[in-house]
Structures are given as structure tokens and as C-alpha cells.
N, C-alpha and C. Protein backbone atom coordinates (compact mmCIF):
# COMPACT_ATOMS: atom_id res chain seq x y z
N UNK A 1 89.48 -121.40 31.05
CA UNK A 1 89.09 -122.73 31.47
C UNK A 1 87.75 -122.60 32.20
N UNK A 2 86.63 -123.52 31.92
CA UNK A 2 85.31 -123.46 32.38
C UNK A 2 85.77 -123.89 33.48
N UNK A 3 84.07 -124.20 34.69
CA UNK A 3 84.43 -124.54 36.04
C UNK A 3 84.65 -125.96 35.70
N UNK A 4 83.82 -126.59 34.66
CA UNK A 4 83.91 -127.90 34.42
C UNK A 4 85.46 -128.71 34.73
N UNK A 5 85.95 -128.39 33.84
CA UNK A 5 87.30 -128.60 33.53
C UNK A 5 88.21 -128.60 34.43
N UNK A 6 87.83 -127.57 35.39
CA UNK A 6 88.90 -127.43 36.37
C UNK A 6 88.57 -128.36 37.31
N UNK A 7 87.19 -128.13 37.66
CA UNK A 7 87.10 -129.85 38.75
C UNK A 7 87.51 -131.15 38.24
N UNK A 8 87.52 -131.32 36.75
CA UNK A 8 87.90 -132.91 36.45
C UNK A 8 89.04 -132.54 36.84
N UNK A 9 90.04 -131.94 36.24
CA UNK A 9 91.57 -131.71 36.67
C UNK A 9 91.94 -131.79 38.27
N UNK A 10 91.10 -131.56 38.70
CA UNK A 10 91.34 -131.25 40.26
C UNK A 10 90.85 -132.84 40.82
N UNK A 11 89.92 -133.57 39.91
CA UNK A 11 89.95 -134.82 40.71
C UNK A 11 90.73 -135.79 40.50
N UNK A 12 91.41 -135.45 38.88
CA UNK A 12 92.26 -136.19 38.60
C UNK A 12 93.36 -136.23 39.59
N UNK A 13 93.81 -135.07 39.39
CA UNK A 13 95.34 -134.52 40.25
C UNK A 13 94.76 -135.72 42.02
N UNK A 14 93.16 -135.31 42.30
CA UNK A 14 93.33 -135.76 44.15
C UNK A 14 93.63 -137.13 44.09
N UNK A 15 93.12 -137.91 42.91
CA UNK A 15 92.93 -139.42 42.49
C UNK A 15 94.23 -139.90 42.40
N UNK A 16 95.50 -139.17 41.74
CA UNK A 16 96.82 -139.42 41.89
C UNK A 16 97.83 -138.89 42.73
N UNK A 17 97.38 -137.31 43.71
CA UNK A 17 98.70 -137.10 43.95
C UNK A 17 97.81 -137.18 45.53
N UNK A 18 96.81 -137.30 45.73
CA UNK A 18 95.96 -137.03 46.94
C UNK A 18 95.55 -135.98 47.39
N UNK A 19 95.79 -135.12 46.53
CA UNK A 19 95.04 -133.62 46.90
C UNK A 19 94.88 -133.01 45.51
N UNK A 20 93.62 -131.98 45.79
CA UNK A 20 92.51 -131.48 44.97
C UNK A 20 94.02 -130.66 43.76
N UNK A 21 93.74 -130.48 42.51
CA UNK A 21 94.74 -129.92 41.94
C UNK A 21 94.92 -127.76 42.16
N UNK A 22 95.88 -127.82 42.53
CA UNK A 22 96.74 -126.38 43.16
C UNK A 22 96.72 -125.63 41.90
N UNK A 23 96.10 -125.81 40.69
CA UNK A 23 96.37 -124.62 39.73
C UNK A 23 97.82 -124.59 38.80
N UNK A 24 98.51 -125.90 39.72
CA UNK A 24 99.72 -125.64 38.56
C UNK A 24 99.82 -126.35 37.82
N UNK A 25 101.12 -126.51 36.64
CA UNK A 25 101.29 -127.21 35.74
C UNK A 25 102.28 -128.35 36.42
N UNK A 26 102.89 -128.30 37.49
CA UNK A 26 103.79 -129.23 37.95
C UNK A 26 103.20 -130.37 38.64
N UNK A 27 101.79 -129.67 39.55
CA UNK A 27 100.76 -130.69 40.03
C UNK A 27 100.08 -131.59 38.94
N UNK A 28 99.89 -131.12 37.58
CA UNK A 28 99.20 -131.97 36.32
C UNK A 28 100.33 -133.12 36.09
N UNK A 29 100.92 -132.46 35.86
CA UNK A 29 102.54 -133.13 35.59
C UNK A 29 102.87 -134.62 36.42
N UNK A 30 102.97 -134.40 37.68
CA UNK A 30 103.20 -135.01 38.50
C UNK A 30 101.92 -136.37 38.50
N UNK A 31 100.67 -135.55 38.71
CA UNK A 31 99.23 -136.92 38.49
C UNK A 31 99.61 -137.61 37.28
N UNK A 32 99.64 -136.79 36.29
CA UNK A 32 100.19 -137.76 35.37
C UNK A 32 101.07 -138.89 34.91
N UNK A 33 102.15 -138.30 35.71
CA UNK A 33 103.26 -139.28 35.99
C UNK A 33 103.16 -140.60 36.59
N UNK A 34 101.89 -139.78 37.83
CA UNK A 34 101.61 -141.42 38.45
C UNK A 34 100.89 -142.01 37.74
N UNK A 35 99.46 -141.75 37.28
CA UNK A 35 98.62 -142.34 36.20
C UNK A 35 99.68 -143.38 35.15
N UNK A 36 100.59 -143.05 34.72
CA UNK A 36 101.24 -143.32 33.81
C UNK A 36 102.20 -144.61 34.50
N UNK A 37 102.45 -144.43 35.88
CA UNK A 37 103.05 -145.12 36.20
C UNK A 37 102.11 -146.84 36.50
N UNK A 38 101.10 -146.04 37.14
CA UNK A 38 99.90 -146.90 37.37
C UNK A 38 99.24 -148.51 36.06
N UNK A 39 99.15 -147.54 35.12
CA UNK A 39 98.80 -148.14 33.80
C UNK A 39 100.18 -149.02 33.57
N UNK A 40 101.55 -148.72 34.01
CA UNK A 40 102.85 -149.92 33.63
C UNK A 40 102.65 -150.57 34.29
N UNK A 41 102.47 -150.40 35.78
CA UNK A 41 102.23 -151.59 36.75
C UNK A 41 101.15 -152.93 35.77
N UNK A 42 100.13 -151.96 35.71
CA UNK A 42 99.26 -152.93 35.05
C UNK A 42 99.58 -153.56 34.04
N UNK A 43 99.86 -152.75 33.08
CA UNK A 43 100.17 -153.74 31.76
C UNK A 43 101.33 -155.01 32.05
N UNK A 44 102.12 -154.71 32.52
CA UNK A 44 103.15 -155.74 33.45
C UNK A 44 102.85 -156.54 33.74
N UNK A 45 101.60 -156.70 34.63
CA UNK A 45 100.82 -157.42 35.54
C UNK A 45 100.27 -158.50 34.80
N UNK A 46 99.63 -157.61 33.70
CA UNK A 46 98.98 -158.10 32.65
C UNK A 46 98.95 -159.23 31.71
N UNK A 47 100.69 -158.97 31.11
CA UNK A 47 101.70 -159.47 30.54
C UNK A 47 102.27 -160.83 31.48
N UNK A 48 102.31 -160.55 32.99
CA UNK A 48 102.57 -161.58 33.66
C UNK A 48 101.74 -162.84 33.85
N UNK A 49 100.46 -162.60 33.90
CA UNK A 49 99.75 -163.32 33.89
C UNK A 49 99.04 -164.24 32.95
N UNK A 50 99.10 -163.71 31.65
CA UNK A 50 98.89 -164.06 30.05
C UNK A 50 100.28 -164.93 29.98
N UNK A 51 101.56 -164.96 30.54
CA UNK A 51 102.47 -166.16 30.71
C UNK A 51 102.22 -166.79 31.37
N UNK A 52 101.94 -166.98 32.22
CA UNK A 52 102.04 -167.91 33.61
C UNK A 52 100.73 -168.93 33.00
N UNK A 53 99.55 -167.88 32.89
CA UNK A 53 98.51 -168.65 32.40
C UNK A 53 98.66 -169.71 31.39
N UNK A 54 99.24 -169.50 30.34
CA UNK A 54 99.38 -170.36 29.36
C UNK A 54 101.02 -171.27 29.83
N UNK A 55 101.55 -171.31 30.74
CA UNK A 55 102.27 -172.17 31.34
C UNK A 55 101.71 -173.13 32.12
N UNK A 56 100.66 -172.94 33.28
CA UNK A 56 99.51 -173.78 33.78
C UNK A 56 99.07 -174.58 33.05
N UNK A 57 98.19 -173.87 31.91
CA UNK A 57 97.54 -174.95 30.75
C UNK A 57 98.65 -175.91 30.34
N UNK A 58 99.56 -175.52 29.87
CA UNK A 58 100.82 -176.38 29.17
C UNK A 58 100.97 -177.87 30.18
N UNK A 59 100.98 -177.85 31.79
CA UNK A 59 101.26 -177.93 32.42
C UNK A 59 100.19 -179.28 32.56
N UNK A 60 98.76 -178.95 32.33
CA UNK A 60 97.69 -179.38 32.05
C UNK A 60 96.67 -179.22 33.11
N UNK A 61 97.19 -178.10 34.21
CA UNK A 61 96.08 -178.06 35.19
C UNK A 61 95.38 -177.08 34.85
N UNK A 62 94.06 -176.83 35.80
CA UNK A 62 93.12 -175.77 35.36
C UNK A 62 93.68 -174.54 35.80
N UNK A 63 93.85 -173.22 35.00
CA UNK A 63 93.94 -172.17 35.20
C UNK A 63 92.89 -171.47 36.55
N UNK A 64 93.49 -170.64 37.46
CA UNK A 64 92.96 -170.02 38.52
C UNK A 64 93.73 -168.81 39.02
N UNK A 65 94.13 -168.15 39.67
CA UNK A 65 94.54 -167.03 39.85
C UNK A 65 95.59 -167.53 41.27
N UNK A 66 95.29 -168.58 41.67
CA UNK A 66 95.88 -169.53 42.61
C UNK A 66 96.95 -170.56 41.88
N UNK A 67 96.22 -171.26 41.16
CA UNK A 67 97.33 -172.12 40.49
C UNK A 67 98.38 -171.16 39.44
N UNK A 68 98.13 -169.91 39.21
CA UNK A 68 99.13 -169.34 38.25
C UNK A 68 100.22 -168.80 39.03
N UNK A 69 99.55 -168.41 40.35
CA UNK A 69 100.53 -168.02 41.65
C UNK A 69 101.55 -169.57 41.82
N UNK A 70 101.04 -170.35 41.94
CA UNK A 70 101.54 -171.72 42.10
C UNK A 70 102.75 -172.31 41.38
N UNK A 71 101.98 -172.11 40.14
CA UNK A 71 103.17 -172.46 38.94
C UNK A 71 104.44 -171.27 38.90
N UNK A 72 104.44 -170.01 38.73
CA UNK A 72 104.87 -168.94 38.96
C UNK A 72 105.88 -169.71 39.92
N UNK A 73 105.92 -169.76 41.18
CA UNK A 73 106.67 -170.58 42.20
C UNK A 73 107.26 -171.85 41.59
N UNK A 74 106.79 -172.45 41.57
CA UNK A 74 107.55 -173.74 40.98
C UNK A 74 108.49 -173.39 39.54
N UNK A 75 108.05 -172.36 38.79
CA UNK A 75 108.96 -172.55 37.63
C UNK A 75 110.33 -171.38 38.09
N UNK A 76 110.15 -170.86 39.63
CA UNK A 76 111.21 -169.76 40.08
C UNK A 76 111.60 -168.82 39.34
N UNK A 77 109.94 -168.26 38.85
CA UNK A 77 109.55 -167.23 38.31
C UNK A 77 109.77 -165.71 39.03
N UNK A 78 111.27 -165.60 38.61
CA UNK A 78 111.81 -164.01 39.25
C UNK A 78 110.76 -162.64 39.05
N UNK A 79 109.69 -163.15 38.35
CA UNK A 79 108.97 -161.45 38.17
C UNK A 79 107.62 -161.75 38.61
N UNK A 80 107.96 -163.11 39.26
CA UNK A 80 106.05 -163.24 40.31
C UNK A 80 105.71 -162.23 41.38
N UNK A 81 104.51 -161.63 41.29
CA UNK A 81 104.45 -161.04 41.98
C UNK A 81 103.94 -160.97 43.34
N UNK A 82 104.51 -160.38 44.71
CA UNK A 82 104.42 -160.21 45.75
C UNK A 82 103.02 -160.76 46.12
N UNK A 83 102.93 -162.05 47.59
CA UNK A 83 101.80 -162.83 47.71
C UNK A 83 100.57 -161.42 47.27
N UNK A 84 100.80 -160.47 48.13
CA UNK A 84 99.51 -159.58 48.60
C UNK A 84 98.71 -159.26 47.22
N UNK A 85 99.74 -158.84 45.88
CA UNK A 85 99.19 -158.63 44.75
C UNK A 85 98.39 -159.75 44.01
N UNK A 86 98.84 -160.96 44.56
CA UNK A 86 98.08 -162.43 44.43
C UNK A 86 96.92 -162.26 44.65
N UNK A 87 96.93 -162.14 45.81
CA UNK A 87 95.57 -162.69 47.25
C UNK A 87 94.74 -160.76 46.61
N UNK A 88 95.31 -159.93 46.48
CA UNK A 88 94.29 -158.95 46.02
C UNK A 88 94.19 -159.32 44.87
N UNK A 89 94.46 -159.41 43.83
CA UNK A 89 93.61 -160.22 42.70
C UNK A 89 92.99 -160.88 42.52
N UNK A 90 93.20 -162.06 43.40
CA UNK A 90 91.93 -163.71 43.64
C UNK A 90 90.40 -162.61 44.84
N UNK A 91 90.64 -161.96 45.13
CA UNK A 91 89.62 -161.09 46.05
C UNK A 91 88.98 -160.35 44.91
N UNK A 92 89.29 -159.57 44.24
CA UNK A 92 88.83 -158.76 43.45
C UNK A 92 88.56 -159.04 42.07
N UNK A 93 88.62 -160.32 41.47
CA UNK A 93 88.20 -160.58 40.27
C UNK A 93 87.55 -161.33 40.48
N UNK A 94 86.19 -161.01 39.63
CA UNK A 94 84.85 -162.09 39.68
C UNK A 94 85.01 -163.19 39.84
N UNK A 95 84.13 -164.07 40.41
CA UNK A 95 84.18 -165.79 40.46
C UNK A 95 83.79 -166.14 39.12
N UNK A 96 83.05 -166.09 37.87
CA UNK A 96 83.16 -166.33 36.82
C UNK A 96 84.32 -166.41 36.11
N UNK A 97 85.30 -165.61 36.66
CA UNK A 97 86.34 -165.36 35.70
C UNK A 97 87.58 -166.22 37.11
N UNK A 98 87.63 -166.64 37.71
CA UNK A 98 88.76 -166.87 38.55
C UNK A 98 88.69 -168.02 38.03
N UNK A 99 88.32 -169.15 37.58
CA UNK A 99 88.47 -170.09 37.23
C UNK A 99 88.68 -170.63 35.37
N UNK A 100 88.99 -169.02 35.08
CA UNK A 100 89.80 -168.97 33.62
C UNK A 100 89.09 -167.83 32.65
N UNK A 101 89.57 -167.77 31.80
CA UNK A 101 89.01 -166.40 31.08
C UNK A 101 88.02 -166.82 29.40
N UNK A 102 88.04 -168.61 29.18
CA UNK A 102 87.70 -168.47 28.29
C UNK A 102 85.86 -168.97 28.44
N UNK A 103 85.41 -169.35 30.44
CA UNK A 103 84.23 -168.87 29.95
C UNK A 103 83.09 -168.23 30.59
């Protein structure tokens, strides 16, 4: 293994497990696991919101990252997610795009 290689591995591993990677195969293992876990959260997330969204529209109000939180509530949407994952999403996605994705 070049030096290359071993530092990506090693930032991978700090990026998921929080420390630089130890040389083993259980530490790869493990980053991976979270990585992997990371990417379900998201796609989930993902998936949640591509419903809700097109429930809003149905609904006939304007799509926002607020009103999908909104509707989500009102339709006693068991897989809405936790305010904080809300309010960090309406923070962290562009203002171009918070007010819908088609422009």
C-alpha cells in the first residue's frame, strides 16, 4: 500500500469512526458501516421528503421545507422527522431551493 492510500483510508476511517485509521481491517469495517449507515439516513430522508412534498402541492400550498414540516404534522405523519432535522435542513439548504426544487 502506497503512502497515498493509507492517508485516504485513515481520513476516511477519522471522518466516520473519529480517529485516524489503526491499520486494521475491523477499523475499515466499522467506518464503513457508519458511511453506510449515513447514506440510509439520507436516502430515507430523501424518500421522506419527495412524499410530503408532493402531498403539500396536492394540498395546493407552496412547497418549503417549513410547510412540508407542516403538512407532515397535520397528516400525523409517524416517520416525520425530529424538529432539529427540520430546522437543520431549512438552515442548510440554499434559499433558491427552499422555496421548491423546480426552480
Amino acid at each position: 500500500m502506497d503512502r497515498q492510500t493509507f492517508d485516504e483510508m485513515s481520513e476516511h476511517c477519522e471522518l466516520y469512526t473519529g480517529r485516524p485509521w489503526d491499520g486494521t481491517l475491523d477499523h475499515l469495517v466499522g467506518a464503513n458501516s457508519r458511511q453506510s449507515e449515513a447514506i440510509e439516513i439520507l436516502n430515507r430522508h430523501a424518500d421522506w421528503l419527495r412524499d410530503c412534498k408532493e402531498r403539500v402541492e396536492r394540498s395546493g400550498t407552496r412547497w418549503s421545507t417549513s410547510s412540508c414540516r407542516a403538512q407532515s404534522r397535520r397528516d400525523g405523519d409517524l416517520a416525520a422527522p425530529p424538529e432539529w432535522i427540520g430546522k437543520l435542513s431549512e438552515e442548510l439548504t440554499p434559499d433558491r431551493l427552499l422555496s421548491g426544487f423546480d426552480e
